[in-house]
N, C-alpha and C. Protein backbone atom coordinates (compact mmCIF):
# COMPACT_ATOMS: atom_id res chain seq x y z
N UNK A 1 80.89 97.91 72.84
CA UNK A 1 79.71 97.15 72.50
C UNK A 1 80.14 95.89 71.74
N UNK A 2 79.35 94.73 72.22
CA UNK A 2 80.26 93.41 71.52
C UNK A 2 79.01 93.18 70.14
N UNK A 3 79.92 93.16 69.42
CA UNK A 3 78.75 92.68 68.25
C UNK A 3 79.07 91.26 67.87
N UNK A 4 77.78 90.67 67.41
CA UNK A 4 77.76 89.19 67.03
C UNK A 4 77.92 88.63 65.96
N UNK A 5 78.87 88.29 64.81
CA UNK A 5 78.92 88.20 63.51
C UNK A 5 77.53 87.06 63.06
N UNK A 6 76.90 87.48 62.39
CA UNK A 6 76.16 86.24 61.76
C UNK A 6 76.45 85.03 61.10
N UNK A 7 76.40 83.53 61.62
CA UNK A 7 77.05 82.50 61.13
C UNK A 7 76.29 82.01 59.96
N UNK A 8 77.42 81.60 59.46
CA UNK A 8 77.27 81.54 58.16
C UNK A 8 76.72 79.85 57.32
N UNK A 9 75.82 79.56 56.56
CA UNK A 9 75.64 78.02 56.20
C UNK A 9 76.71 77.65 55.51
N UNK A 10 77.11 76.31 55.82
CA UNK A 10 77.82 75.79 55.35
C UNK A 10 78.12 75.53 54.05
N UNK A 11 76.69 75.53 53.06
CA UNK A 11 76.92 75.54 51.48
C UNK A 11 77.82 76.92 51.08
N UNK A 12 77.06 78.11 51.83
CA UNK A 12 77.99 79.62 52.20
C UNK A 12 79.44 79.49 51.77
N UNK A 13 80.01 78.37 53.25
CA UNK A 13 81.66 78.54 53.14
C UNK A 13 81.95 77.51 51.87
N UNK A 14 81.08 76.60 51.21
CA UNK A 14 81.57 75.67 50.06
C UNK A 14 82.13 76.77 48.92
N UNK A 15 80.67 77.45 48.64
CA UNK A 15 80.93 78.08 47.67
C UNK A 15 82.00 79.36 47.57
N UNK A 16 82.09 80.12 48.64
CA UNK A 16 83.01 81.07 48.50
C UNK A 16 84.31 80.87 48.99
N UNK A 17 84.63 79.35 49.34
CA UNK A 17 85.90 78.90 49.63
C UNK A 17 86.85 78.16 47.68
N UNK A 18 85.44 78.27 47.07
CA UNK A 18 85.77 77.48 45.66
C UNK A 18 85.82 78.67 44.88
N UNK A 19 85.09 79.79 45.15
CA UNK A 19 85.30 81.45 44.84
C UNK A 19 86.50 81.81 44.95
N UNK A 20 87.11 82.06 45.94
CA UNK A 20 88.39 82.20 46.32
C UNK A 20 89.47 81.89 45.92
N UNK A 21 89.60 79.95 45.61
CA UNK A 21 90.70 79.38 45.16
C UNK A 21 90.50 79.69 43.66
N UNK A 22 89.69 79.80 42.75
CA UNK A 22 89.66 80.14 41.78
C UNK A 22 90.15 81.46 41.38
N UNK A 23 89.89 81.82 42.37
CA UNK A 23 90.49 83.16 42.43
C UNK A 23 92.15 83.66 42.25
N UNK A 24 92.49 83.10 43.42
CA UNK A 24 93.82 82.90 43.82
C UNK A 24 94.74 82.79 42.65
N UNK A 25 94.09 81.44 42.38
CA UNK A 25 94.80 80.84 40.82
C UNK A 25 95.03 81.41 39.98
N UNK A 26 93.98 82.27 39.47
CA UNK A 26 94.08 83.56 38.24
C UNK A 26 94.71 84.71 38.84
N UNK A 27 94.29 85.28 39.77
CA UNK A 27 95.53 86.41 40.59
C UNK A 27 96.74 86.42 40.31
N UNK A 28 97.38 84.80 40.31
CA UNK A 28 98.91 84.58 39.83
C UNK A 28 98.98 85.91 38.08
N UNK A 29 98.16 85.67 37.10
CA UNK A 29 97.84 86.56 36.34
C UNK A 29 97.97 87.87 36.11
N UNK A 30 96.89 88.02 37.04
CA UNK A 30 96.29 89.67 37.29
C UNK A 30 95.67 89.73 38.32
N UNK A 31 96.56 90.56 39.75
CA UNK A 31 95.98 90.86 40.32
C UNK A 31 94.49 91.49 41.19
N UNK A 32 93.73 92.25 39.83
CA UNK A 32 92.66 92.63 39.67
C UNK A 32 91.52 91.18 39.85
N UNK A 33 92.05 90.41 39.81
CA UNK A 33 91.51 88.88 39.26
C UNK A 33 90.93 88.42 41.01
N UNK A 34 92.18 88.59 41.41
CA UNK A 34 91.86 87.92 42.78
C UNK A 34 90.78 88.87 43.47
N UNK A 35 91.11 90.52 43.28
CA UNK A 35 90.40 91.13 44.10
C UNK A 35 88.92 90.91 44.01
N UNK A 36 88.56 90.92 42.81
CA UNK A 36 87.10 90.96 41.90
C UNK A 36 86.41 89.33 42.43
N UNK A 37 87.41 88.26 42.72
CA UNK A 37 86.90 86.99 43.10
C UNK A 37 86.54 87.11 44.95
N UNK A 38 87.76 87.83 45.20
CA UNK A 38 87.32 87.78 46.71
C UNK A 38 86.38 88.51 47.56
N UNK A 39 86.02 89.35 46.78
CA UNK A 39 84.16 90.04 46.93
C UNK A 39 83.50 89.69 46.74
N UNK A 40 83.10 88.90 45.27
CA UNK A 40 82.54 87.90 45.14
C UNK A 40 82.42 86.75 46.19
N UNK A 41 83.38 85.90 46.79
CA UNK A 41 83.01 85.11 47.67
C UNK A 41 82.78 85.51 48.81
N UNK A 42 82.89 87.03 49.25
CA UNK A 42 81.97 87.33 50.68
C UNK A 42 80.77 88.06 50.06
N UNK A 43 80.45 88.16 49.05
CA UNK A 43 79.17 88.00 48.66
C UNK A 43 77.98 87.32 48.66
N UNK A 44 79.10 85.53 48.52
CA UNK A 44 78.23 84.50 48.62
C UNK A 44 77.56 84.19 49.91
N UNK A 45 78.81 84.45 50.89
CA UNK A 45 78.78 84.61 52.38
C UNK A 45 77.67 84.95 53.11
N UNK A 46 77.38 86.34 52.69
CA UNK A 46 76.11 87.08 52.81
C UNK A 46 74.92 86.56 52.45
N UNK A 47 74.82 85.49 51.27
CA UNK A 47 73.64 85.29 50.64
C UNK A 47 73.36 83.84 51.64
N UNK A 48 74.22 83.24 52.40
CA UNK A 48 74.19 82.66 52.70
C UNK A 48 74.30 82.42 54.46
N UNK A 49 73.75 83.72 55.35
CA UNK A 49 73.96 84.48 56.47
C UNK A 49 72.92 83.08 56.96
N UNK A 50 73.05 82.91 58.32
CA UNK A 50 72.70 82.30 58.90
C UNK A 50 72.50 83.24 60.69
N UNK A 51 72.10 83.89 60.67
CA UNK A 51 71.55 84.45 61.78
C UNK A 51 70.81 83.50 63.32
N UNK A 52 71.19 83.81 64.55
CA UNK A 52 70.34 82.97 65.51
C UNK A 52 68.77 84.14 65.26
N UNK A 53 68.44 83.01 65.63
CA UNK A 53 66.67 83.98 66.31
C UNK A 53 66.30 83.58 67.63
N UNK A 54 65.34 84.35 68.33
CA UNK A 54 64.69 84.24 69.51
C UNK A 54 63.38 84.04 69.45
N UNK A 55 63.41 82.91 69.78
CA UNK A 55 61.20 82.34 69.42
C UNK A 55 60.59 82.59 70.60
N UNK A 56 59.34 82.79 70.57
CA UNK A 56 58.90 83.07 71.01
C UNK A 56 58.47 82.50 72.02
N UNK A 57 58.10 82.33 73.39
CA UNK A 57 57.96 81.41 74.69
C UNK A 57 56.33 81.28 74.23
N UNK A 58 55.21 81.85 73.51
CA UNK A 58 53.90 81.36 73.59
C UNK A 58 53.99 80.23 73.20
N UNK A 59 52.71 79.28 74.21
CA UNK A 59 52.21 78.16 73.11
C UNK A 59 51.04 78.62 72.44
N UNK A 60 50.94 77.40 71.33
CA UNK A 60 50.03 77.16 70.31
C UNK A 60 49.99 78.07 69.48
N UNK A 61 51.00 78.58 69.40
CA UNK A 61 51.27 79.72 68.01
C UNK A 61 51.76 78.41 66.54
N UNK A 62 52.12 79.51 65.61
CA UNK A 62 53.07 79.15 64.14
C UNK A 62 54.10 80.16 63.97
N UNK A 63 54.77 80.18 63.51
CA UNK A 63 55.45 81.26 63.39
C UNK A 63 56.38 80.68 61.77
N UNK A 64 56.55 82.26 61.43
CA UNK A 64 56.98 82.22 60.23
C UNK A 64 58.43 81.16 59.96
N UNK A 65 58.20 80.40 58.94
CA UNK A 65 59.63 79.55 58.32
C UNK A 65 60.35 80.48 57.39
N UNK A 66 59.82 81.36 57.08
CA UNK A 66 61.18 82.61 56.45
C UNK A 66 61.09 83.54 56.59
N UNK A 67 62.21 84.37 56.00
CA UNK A 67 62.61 85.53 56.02
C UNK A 67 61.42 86.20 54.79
N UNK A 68 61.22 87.07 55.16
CA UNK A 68 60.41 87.76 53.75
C UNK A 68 58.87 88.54 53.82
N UNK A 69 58.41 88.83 53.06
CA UNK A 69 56.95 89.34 53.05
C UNK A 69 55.70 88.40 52.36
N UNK A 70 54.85 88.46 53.27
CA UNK A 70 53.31 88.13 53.07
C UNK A 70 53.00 88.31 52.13
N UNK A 71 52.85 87.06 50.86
CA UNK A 71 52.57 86.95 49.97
C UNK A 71 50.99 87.27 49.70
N UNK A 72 50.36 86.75 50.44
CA UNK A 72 48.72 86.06 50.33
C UNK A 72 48.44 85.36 51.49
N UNK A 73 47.28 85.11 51.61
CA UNK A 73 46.73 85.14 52.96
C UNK A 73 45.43 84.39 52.61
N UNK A 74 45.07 83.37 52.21
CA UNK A 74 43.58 82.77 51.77
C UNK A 74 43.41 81.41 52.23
N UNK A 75 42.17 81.09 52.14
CA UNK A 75 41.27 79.99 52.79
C UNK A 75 41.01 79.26 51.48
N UNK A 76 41.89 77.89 51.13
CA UNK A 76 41.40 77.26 49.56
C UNK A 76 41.54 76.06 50.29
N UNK A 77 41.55 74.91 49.06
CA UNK A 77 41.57 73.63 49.13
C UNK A 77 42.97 72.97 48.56
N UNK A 78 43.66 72.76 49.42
CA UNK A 78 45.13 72.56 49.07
C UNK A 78 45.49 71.78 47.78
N UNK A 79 46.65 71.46 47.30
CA UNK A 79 46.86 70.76 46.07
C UNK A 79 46.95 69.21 46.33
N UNK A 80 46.19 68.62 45.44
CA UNK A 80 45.81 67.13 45.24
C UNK A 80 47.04 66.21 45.93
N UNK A 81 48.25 66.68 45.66
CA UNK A 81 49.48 66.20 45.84
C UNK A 81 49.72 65.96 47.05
N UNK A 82 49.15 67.14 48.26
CA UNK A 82 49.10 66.79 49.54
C UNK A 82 48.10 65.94 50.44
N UNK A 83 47.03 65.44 50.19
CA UNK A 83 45.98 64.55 50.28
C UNK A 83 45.47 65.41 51.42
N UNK A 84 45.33 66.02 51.88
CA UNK A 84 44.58 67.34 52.85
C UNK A 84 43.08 67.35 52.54
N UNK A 85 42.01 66.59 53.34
CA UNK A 85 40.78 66.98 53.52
C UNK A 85 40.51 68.27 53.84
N UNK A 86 39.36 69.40 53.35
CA UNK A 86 38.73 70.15 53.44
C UNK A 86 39.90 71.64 52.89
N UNK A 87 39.06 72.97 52.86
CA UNK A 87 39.92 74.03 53.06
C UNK A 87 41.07 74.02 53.87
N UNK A 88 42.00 74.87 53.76
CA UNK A 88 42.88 75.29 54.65
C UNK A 88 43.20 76.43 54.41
N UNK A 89 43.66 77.57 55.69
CA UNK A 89 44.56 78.90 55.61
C UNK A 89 45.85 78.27 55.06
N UNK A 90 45.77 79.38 53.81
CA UNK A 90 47.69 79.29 53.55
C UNK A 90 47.88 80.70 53.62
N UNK A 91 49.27 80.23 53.89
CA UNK A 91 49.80 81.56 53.95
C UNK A 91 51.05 81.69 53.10
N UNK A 92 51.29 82.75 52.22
CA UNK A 92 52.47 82.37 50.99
C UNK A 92 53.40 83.44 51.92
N UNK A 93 54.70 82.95 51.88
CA UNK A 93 55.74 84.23 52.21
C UNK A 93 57.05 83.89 50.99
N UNK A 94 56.73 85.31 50.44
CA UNK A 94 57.88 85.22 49.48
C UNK A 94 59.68 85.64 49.80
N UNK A 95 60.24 85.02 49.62
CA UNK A 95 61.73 85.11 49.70
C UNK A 95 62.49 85.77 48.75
N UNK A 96 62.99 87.31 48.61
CA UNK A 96 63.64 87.52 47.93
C UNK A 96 65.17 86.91 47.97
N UNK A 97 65.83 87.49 46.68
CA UNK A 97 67.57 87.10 47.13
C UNK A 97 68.16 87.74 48.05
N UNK A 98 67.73 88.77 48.54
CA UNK A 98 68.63 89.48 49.80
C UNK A 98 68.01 88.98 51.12
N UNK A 99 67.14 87.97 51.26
CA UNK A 99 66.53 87.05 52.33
C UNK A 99 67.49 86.27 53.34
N UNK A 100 67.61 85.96 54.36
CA UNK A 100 68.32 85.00 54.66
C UNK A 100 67.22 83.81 54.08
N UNK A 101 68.16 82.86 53.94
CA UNK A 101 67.44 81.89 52.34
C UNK A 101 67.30 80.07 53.65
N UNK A 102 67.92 80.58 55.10
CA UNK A 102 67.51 79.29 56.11
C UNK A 102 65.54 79.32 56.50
N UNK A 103 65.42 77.96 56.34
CA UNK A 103 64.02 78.00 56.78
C UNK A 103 63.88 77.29 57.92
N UNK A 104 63.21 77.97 58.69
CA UNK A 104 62.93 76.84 60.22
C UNK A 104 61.07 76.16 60.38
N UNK A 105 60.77 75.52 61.04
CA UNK A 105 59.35 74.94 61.22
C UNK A 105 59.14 75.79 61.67
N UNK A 106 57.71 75.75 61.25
CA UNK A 106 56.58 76.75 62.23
C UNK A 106 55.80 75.95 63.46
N UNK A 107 56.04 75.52 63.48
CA UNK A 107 55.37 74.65 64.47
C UNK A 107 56.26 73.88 65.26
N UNK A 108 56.47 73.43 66.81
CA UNK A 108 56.79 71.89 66.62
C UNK A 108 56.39 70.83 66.65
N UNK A 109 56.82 69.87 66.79
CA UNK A 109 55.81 68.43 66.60
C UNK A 109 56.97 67.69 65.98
N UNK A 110 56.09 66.55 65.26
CA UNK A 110 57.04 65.31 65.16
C UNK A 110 56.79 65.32 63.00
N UNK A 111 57.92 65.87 62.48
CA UNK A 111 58.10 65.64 61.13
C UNK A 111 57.30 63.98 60.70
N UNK A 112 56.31 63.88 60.18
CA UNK A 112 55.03 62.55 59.60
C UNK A 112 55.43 62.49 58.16
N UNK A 113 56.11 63.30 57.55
CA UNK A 113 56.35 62.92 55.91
C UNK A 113 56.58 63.83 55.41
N UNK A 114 57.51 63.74 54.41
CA UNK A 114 58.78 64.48 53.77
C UNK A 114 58.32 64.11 51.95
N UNK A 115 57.20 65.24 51.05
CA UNK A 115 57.16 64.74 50.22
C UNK A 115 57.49 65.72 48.94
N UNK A 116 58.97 65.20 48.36
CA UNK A 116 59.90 65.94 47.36
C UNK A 116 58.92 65.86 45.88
N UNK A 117 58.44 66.90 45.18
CA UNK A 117 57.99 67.08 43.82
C UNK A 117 58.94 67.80 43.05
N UNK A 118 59.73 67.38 41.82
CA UNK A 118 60.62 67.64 41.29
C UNK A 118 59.47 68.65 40.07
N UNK A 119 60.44 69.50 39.35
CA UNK A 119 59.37 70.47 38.37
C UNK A 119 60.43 71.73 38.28
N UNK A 120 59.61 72.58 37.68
CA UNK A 120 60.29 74.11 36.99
C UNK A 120 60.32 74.27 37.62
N UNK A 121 60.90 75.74 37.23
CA UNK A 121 61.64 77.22 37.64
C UNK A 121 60.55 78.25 37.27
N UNK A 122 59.41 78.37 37.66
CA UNK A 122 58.48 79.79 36.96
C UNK A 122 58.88 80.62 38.34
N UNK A 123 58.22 82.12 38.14
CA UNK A 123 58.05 83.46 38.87
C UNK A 123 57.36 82.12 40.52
N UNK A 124 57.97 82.56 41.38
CA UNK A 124 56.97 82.63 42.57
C UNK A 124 55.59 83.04 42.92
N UNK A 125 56.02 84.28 42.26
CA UNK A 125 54.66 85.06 42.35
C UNK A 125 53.64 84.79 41.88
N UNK A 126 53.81 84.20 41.11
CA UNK A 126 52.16 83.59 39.95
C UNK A 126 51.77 82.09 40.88
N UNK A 127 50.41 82.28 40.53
CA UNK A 127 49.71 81.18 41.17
C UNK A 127 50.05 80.02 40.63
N UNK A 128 50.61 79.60 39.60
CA UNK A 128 51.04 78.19 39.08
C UNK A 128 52.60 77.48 39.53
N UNK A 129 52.92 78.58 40.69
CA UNK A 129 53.87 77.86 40.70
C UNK A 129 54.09 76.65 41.85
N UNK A 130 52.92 77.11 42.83
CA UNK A 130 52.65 75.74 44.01
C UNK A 130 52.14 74.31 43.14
N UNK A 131 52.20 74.70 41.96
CA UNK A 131 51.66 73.18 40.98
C UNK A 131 52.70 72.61 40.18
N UNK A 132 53.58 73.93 39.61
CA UNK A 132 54.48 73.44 38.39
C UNK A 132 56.37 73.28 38.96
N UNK A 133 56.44 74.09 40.01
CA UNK A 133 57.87 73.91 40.54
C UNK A 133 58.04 73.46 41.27
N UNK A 134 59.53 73.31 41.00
CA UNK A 134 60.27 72.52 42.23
C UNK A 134 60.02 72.72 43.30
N UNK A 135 59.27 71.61 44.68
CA UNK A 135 59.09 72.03 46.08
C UNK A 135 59.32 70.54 46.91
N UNK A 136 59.09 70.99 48.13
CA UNK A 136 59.34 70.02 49.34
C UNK A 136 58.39 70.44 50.40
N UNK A 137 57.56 69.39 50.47
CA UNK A 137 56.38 69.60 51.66
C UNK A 137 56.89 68.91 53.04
N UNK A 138 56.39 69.23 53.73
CA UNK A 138 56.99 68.92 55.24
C UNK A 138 55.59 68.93 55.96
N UNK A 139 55.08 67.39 56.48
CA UNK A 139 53.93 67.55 57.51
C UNK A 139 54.30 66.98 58.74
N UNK A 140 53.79 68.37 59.33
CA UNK A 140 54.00 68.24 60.66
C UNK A 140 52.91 68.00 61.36
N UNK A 141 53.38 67.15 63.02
CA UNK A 141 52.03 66.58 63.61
C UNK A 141 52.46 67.56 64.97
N UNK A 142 51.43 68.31 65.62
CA UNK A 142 51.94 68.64 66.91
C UNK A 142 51.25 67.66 67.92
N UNK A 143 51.68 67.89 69.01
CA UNK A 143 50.90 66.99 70.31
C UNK A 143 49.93 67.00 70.69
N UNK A 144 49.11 68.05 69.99
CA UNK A 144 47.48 67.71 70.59
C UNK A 144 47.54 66.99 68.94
N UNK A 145 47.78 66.63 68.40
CA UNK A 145 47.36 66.13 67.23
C UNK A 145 46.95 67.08 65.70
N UNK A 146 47.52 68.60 65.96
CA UNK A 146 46.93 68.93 64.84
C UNK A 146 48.19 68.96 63.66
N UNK A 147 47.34 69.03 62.78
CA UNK A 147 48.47 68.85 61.36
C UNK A 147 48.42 69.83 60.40
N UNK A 148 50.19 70.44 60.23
CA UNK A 148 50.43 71.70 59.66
C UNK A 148 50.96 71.04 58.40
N UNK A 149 51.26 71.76 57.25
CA UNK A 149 51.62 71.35 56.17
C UNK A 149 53.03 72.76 55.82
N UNK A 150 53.76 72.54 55.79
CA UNK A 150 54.63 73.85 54.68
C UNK A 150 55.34 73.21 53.69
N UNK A 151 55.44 74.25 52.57
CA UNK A 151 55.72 73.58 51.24
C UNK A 151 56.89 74.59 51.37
N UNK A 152 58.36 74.46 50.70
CA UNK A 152 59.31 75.09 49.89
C UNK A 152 59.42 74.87 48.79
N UNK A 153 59.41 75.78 47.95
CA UNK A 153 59.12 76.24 46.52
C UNK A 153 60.25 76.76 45.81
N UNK A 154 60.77 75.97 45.13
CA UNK A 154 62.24 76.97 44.16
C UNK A 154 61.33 77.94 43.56
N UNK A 155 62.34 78.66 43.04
CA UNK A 155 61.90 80.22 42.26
C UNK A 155 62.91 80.19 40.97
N UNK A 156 62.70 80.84 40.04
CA UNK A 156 63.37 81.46 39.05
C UNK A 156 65.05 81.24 39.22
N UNK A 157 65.15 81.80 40.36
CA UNK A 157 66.92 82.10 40.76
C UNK A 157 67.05 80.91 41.61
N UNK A 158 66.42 80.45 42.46
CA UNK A 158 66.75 78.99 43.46
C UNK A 158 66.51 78.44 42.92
N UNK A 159 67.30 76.99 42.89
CA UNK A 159 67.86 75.83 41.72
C UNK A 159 67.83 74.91 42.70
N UNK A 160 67.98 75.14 44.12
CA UNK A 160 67.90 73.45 44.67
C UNK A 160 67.23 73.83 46.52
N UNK A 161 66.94 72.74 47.10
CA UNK A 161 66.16 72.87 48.15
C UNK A 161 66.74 71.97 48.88
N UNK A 162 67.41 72.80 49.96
CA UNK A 162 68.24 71.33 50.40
C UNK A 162 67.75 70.81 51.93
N UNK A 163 67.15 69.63 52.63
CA UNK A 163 66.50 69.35 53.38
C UNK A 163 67.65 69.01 54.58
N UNK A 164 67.27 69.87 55.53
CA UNK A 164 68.08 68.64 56.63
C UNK A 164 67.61 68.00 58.06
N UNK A 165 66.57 67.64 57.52
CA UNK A 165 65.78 66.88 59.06
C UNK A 165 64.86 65.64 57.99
N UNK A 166 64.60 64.41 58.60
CA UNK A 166 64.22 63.48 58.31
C UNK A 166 62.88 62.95 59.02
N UNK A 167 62.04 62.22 58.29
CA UNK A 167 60.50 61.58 58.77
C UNK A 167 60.94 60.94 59.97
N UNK A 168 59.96 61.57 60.92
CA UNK A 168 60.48 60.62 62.28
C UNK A 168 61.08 61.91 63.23
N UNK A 169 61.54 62.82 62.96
CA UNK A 169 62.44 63.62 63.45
C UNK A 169 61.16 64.36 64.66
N UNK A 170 61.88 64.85 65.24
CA UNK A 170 60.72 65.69 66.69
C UNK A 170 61.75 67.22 66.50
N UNK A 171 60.69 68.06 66.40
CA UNK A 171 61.44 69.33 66.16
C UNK A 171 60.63 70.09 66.99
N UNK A 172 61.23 71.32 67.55
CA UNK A 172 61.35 72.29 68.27
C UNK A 172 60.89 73.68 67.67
N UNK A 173 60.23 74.35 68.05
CA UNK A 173 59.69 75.43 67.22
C UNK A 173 60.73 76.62 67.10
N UNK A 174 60.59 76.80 65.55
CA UNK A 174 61.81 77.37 65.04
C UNK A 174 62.84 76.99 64.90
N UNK A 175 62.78 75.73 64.94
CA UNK A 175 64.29 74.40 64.36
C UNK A 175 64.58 74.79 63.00
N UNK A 176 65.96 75.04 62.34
CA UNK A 176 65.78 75.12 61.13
C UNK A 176 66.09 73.66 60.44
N UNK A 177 65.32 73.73 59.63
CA UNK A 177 65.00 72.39 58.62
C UNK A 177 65.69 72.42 57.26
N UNK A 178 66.21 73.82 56.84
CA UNK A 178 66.63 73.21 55.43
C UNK A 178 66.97 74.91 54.74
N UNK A 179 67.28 74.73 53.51
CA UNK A 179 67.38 76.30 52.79
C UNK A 179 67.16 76.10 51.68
N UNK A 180 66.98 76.96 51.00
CA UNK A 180 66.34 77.27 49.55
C UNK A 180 67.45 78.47 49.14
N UNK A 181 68.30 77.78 47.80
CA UNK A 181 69.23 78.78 47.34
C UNK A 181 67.98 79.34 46.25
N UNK A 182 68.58 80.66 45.91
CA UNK A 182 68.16 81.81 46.36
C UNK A 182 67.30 82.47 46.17
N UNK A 183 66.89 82.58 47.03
CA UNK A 183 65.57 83.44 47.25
C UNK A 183 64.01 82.42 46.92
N UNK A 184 62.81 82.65 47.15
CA UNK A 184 62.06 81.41 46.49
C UNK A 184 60.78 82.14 47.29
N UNK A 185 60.10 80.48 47.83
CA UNK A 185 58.90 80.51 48.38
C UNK A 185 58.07 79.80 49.43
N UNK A 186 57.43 79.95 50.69
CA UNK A 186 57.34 79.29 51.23
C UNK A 186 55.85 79.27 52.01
N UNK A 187 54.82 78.46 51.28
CA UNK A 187 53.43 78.14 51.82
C UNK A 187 53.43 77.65 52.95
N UNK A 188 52.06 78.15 53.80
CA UNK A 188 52.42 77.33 55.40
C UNK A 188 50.40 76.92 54.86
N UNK A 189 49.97 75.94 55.37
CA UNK A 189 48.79 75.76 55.04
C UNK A 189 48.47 75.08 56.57
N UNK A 190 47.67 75.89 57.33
CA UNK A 190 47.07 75.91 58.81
C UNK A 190 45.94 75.81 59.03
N UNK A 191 45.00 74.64 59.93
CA UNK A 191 43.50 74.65 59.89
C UNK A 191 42.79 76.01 59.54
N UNK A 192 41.71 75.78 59.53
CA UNK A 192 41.03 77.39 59.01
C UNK A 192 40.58 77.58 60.27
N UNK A 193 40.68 77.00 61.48
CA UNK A 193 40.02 78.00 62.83
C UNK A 193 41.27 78.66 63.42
N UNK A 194 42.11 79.16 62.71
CA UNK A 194 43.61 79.96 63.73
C UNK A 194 43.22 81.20 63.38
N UNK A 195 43.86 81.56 64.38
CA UNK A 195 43.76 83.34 64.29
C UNK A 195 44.80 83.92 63.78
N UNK A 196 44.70 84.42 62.68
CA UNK A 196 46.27 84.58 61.74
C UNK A 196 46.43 85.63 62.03
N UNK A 197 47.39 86.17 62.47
CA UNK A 197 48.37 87.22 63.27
C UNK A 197 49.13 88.35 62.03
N UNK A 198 48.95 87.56 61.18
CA UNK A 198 49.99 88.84 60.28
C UNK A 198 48.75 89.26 58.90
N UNK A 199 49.25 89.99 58.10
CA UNK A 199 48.79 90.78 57.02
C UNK A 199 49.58 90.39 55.29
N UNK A 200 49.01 90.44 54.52
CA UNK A 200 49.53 90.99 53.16
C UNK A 200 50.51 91.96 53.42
N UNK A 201 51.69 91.66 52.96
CA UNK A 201 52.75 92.91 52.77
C UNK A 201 53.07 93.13 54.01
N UNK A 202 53.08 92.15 55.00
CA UNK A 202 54.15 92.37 56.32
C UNK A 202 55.34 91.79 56.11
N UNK A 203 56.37 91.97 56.45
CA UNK A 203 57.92 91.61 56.33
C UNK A 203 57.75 90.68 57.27
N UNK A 204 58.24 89.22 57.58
CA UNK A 204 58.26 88.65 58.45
C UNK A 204 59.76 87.94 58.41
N UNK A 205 59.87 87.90 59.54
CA UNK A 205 61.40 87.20 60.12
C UNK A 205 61.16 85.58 60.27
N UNK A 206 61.97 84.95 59.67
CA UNK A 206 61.72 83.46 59.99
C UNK A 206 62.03 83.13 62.12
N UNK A 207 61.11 82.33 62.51
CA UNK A 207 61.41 81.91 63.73
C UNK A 207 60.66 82.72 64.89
N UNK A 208 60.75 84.05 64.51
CA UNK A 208 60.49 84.74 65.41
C UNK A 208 58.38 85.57 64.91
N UNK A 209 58.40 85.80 63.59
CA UNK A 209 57.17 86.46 63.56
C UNK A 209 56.14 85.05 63.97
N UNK A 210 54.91 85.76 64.38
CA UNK A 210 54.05 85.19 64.67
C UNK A 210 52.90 85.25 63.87
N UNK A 211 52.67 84.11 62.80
CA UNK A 211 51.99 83.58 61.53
C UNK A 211 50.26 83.38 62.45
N UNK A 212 50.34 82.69 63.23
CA UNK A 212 48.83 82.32 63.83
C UNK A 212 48.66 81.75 64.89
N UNK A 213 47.66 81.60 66.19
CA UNK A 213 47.23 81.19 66.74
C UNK A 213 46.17 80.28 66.83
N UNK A 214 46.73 79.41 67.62
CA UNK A 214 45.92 78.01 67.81
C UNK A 214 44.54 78.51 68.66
N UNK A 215 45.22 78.83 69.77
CA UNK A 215 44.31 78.55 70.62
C UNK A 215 43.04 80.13 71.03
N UNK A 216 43.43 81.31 70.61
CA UNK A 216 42.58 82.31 71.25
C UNK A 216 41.98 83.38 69.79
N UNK A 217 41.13 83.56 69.78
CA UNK A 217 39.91 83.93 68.92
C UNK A 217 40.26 86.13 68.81
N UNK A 218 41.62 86.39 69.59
CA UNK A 218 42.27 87.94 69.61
C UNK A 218 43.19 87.97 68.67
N UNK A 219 43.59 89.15 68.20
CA UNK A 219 44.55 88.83 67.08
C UNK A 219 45.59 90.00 68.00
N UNK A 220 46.86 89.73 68.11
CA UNK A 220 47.97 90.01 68.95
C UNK A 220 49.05 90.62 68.21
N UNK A 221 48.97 92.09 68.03
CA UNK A 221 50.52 92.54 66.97
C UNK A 221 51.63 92.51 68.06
N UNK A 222 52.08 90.86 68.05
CA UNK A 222 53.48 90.74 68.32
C UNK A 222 54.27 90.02 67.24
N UNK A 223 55.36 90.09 67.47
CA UNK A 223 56.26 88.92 66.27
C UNK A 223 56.35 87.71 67.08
């Protein structure tokens, strides 16, 4: 049976290649030194797994941008910061540290604006933190014209949000866009006429679960 190693992000090999040599160095020492460093850097490895996914062939779906479980599931009026007329479905999915920590679009369409709010480190979990922490909104336009919003949210333990697609960019559904070291948060805010496909307290896979439907008024337990 051929198995597929999971590739790894590149911040991944930074850090546990600087794990390592540090390592090395003190090993000259005490052997114990090196061993204790070089677990450590396939530790980092891990935290930093980069897995392929398989999206899904429907149109007019969303599908989840992370790894993790269904935070919340509500119909509000988005934050001032995003200039968003009327309600919208958000949907929170929280990212623990044992998450793969890559986020991909839920949608595709053409990236319209890239807008970075610098701020704390509070709990994810509490409602103040789509106001007070560190995040990165991403609006997306699809081709019939509708417009998705997702926010990435540092957490407590994630310290930086690192973007890698630019305004202007045309992305592919389930493109990954960026990662959030470790572990965090990630709002998707979707017109309020979709048919949202998942639950509170479902585990969802970035790329592959299926967050909502555009176009049909059935609700479909597929990923």
């Amino acid at each position: 049976m051929n198995v597929k190693l999971p590739y790894f992000d590149r911040d991944g090999w930074k850090v546990a290649f600087i794990v390592w040599a540090v390592a090395y160095i003190l090993g000259h020492v005490d052997v114990c030194v090196w061993w204790i460093g070089f677990f450590i850097g396939c530790a980092c490895l891990l935290f930093f797994r980069d897995p392929e996914r398989i999206h899904s062939q429907k149109k007019g779906i969303a599908v989840s941008p992370a790894d993790g479980i269904i935070l919340k599931i509500s119909e509000v009026e988005p934050p001032e910061e995003l200039q968003l007329k009327g309600k919208r479905t958000k949907i929170s999915i929280f990212m623990s540290i044992l998450n793969v920590h890559v986020n991909r679009t839920p949608v595709p369409g053409i990236v319209e604006k890239l807008l970075y709010v610098p701020g704390r480190f509070f709990n994810v979990t509490l409602d103040k933190a789509n106001e007070y922490n560190e995040r990165l909104a991403t609006f997306m336009k699809m081709k019939d014209g509708t417009q998705i919003v997702f926010v990435q949210i540092a957490g407590l333990i994630a310290r930086r949000i690192r973007c890698d697609i630019a305004e202007g960019d045309e992305l592919t559904l389930g493109q990954r866009v960026g990662i959030i070291r470790f572990g965090s948060r990630v709002d998707v805010y979707l017109p309020t006429d979709v048919t949202v496909q998942v639950e509170e307290g479902q585990i969802t896979v970035a790329g592959e679960t299926i967050l909502a439907n555009f176009k049909t008024k059935e609700k479909v337990n597929e990923k």
